[in-house]
Structures are given as structure tokens and as C-alpha cells.
C-alpha atoms as a PDB file:
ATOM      1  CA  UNK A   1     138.509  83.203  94.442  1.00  0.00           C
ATOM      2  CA  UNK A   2     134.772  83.584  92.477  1.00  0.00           C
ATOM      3  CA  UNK A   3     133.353  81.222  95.139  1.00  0.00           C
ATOM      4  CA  UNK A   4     134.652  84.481  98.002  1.00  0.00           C
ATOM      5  CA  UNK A   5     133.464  87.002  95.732  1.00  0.00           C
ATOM      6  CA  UNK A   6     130.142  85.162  95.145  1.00  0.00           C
ATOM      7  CA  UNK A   7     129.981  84.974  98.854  1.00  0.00           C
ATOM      8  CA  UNK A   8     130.858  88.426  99.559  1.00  0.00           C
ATOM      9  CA  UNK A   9     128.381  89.368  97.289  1.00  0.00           C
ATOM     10  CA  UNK A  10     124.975  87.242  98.833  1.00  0.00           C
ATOM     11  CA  UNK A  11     126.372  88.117 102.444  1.00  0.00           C
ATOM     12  CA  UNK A  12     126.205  92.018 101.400  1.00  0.00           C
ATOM     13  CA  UNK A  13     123.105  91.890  99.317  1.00  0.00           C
ATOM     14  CA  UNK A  14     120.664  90.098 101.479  1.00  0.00           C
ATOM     15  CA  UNK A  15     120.606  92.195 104.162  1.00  0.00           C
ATOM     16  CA  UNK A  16     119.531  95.059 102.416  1.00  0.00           C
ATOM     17  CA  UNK A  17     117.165  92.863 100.153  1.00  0.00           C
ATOM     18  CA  UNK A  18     115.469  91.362 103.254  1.00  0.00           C
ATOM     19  CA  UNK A  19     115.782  94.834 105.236  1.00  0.00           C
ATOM     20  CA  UNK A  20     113.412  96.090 102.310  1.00  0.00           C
ATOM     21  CA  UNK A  21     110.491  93.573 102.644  1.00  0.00           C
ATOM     22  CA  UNK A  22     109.907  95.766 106.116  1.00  0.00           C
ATOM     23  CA  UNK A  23     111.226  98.876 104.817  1.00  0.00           C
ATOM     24  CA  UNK A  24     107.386 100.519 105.194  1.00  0.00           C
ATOM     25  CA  UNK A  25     106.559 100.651 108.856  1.00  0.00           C
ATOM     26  CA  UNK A  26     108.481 100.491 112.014  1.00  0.00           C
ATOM     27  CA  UNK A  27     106.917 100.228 115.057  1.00  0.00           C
ATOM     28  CA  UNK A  28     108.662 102.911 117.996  1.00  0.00           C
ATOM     29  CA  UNK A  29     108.731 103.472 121.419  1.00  0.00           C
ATOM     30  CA  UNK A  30     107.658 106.956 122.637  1.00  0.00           C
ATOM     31  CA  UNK A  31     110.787 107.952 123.741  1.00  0.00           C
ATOM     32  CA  UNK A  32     112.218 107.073 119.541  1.00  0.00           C
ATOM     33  CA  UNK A  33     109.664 109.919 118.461  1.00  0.00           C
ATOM     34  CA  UNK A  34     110.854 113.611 118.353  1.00  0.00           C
ATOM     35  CA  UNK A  35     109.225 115.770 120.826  1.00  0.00           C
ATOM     36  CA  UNK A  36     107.872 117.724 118.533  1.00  0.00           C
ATOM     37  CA  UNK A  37     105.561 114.682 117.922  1.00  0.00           C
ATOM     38  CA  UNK A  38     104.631 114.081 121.197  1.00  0.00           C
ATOM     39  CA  UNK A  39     104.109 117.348 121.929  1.00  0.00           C
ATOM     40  CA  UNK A  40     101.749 118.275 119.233  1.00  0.00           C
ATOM     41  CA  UNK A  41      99.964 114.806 119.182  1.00  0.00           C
ATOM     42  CA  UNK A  42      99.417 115.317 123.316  1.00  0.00           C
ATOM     43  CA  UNK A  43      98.144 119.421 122.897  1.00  0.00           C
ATOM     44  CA  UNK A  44      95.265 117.855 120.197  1.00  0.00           C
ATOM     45  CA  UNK A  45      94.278 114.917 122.458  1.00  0.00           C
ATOM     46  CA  UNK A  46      95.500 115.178 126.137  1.00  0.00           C
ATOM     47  CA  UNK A  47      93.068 112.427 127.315  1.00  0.00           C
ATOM     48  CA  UNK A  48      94.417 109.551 124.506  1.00  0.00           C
ATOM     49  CA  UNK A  49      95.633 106.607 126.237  1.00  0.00           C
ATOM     50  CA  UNK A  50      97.582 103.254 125.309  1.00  0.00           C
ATOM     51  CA  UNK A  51      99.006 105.042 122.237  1.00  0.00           C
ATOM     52  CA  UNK A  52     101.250 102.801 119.942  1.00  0.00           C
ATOM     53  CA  UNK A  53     103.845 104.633 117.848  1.00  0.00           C
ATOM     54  CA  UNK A  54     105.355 103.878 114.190  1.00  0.00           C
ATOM     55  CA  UNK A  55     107.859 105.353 111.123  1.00  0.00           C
ATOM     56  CA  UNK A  56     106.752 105.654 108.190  1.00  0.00           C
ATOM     57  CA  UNK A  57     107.219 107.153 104.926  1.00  0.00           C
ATOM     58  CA  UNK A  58     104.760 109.522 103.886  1.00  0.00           C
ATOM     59  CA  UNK A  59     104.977 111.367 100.151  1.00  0.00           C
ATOM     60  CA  UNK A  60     108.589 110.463 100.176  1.00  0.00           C
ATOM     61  CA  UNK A  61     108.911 111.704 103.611  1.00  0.00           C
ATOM     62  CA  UNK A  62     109.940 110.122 107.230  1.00  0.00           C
ATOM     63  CA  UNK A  63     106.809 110.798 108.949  1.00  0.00           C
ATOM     64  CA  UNK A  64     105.746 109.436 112.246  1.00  0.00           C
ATOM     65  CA  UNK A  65     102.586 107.613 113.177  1.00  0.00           C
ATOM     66  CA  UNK A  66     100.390 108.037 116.711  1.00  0.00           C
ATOM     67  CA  UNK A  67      97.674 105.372 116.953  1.00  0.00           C
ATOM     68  CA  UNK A  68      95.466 104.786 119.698  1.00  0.00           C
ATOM     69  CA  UNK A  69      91.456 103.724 120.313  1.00  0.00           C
ATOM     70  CA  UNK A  70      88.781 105.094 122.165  1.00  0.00           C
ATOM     71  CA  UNK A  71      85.301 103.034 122.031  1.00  0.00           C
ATOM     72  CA  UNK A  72      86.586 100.750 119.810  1.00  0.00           C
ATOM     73  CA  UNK A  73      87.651 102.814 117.117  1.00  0.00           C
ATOM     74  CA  UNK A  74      90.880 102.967 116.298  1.00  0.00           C
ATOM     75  CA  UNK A  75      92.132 106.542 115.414  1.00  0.00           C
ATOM     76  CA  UNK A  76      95.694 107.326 113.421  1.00  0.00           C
ATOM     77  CA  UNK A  77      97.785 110.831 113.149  1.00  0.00           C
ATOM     78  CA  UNK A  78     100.770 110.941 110.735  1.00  0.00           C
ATOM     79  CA  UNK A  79     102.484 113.771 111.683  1.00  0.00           C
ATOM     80  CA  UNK A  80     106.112 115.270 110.046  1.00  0.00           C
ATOM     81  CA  UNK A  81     109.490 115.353 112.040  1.00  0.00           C
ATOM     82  CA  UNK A  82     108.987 118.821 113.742  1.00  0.00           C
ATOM     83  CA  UNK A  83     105.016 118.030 114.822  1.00  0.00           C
ATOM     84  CA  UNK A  84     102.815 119.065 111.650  1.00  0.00           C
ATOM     85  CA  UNK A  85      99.391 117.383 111.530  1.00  0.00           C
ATOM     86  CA  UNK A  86      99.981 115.146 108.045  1.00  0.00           C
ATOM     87  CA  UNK A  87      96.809 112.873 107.882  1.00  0.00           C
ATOM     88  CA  UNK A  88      94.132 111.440 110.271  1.00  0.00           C
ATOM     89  CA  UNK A  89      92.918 108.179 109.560  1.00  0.00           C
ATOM     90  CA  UNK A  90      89.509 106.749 111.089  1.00  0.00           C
ATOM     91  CA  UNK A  91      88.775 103.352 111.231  1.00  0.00           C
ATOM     92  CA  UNK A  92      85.099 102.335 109.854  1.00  0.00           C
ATOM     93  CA  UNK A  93      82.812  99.397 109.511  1.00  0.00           C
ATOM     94  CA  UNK A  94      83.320  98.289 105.959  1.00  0.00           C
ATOM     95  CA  UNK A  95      79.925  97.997 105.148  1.00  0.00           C
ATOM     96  CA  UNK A  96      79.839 101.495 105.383  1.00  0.00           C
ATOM     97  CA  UNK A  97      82.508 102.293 102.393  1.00  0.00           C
ATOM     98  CA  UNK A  98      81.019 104.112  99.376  1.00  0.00           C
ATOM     99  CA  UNK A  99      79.561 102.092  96.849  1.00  0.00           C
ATOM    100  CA  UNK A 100      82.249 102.616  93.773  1.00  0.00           C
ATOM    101  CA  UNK A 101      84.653 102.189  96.571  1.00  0.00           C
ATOM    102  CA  UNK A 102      83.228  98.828  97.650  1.00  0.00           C
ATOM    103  CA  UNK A 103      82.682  97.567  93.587  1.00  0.00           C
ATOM    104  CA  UNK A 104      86.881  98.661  93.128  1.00  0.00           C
ATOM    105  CA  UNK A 105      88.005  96.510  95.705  1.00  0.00           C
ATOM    106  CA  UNK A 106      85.808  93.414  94.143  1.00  0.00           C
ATOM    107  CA  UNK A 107      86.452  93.897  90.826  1.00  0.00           C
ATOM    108  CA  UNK A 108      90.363  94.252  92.216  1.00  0.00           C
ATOM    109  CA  UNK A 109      89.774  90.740  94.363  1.00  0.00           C
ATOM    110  CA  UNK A 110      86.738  89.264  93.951  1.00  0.00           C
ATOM    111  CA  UNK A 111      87.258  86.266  96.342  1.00  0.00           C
ATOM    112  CA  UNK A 112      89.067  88.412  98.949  1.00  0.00           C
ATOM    113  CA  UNK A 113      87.542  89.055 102.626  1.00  0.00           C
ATOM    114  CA  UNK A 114      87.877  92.826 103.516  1.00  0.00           C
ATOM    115  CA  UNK A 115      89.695  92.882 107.060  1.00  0.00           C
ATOM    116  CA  UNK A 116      90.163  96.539 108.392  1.00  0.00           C
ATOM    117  CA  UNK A 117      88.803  99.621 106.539  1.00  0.00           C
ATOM    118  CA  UNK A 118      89.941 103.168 107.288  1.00  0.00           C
ATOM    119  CA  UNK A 119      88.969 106.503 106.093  1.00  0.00           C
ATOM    120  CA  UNK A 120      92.081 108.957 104.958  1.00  0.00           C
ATOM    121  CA  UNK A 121      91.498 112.467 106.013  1.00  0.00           C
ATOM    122  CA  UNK A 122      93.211 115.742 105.721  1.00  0.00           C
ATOM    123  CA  UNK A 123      94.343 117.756 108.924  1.00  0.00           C
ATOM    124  CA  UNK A 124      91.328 119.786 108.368  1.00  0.00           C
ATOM    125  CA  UNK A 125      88.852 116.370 108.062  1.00  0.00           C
ATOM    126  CA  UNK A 126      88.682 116.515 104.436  1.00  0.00           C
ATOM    127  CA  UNK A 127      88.141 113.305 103.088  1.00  0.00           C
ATOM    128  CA  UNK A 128      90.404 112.214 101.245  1.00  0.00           C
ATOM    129  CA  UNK A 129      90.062 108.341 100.357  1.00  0.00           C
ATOM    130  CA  UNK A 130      90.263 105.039 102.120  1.00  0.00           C
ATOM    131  CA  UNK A 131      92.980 102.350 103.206  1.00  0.00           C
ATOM    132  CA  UNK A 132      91.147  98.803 103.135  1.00  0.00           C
ATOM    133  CA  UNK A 133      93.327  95.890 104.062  1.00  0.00           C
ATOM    134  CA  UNK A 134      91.737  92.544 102.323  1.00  0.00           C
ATOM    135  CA  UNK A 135      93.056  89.107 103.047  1.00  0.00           C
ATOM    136  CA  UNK A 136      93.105  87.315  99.750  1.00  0.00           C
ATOM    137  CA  UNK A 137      94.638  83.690  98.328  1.00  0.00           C
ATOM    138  CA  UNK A 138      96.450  83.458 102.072  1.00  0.00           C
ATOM    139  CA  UNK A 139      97.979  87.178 101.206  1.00  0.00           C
ATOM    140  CA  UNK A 140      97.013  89.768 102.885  1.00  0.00           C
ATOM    141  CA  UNK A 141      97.158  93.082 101.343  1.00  0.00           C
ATOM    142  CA  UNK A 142      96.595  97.033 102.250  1.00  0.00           C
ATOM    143  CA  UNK A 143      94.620  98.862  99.095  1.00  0.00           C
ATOM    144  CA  UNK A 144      94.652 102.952  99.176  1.00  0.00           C
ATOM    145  CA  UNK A 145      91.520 104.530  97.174  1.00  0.00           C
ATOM    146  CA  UNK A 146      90.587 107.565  96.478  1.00  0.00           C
ATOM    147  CA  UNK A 147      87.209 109.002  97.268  1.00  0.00           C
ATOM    148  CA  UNK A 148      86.298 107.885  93.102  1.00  0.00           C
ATOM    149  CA  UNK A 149      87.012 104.086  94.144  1.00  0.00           C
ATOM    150  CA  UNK A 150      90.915 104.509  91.796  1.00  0.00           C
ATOM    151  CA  UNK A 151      93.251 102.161  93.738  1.00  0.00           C
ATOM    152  CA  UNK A 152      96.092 104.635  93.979  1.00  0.00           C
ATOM    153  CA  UNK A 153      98.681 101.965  95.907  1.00  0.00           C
ATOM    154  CA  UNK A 154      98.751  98.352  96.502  1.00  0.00           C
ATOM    155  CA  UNK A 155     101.184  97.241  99.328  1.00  0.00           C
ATOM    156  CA  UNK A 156     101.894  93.778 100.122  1.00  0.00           C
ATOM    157  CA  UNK A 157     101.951  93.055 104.081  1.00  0.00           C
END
């Protein structure tokens, strides 16, 4: 009888234990996104093409994620459930990030490689701070900073 309930118990928990190693982003098709979305995301950039679409949570919130390029910069708009502009993100050369920026991230990992580097924006364009994704000891992991260079989250990916 403790051998089933031991059972029971591993076949019930893992599932949700595993489920929450992915639990931050999940990647969409266009037709999983409200309209709202869509709708708002196509009025602000009619001419984006080959746009890739994620769930997210954003300040404890579902939020939903339209990414696309154009000339090889990859651009990012988190908006809410009914279509409200949340954050833009810009991806940028990392030799460009701000100096105390740059010094937080070594002092953080000073052996790790910086991979991808995006500035965090308001919906008016008000910078707000930076996500850089390092690769690190075979890890790779996505750092948010504010504009002072304080890593304000650390997310294993």
C-alpha cells in the first residue's frame, strides 16, 4: 500500500515539477493570440513580416510576445491580453552596452561569453534597462539590468 501511494505521489508531482522548468515562455501560433494582439501589434507595424509569437508572464501578468526582424535586428513587443503596448525590446551589439552595465555582467560571470543583448524600453521608448543572455560553465543564462548596471532577475534557460 506505501509503495501505491509513493507512486501516486511521483506520478502526480512530476508533471507539474517538470511543467515548471518551461513555465516562462511558450512559443504560439498567431491564431493562439487574442485579436486584440494582433490587431494592435499589425495597426503599429503593418509592413512586419515572419513574426514569431510567445506567452509570457510579465509583472505577474499573462502577457503576449510579437517578435520579428527587419535588417537584422530583431525587434520584441509585449503587449497585455486586450492589445496594450507593455514593453519594446531592441536587440543591440553588445559592445555597445553602457559601461557599469558591461562591468555588472563581469563581475556577475567573469568567464562567461555574452550571446544576445537587448535594450528594455517603455511604450513611449524610455529606456528602461537591458536583457543580456551570457553562456557560462555550459549554462546559458538571461540577466535583466537596469539602466545603473543592478541585475534585477537572473533566469536560467
Amino acid at each position: 500500500m506505501k509503495i501505491q501511494y509513493v507512486i501516486t505521489t511521483v506520478l502526480v508531482a512530476l508533471p507539474m515539477i517538470l511543467g515548471q522548468a518551461n513555465a516562462g515562455e511558450k512559443k504560439l501560433s498567431k491564431s493562439q493570440v487574442p485579436k486584440a494582439v494582433i490587431n494592435a501589434f499589425e495597426k503599429a507595424y503593418p509592413n512586419a513580416k515572419g513574426l514569431e509569437f510567445e506567452e509570457e508572464m510579465f509583472e505577474g501578468k499573462a502577457a503576449y510576445e510579437v517578435e520579428y526582424k527587419e535588417n537584422g535586428t530583431e525587434y520584441e513587443f509585449l503587449y497585455s491580453a486586450d492589445g496594450i503596448l507593455l514593453q519594446k525590446e531592441e536587440e543591440i551589439d553588445g559592445k555597445s552596452l553602457p559601461e557599469p552595465v558591461a562591468q555588472a555582467v563581469k563581475k556577475a560571470h567573469p568567464k562567461a561569453e555574452i550571446t544576445e543583448v537587448e535594450k528594455l524600453m517603455k511604450p513611449d521608448g524610455t529606456l528602461t534597462g537591458y536583457e543580456v543572455d551570457i553562456k557560462t560553465a555550459g549554462k546559458e543564462i538571461e540577466l535583466e539590468l537596469d539602466v545603473n548596471g543592478n541585475i534585477l532577475k537572473t533566469k536560467n534557460e
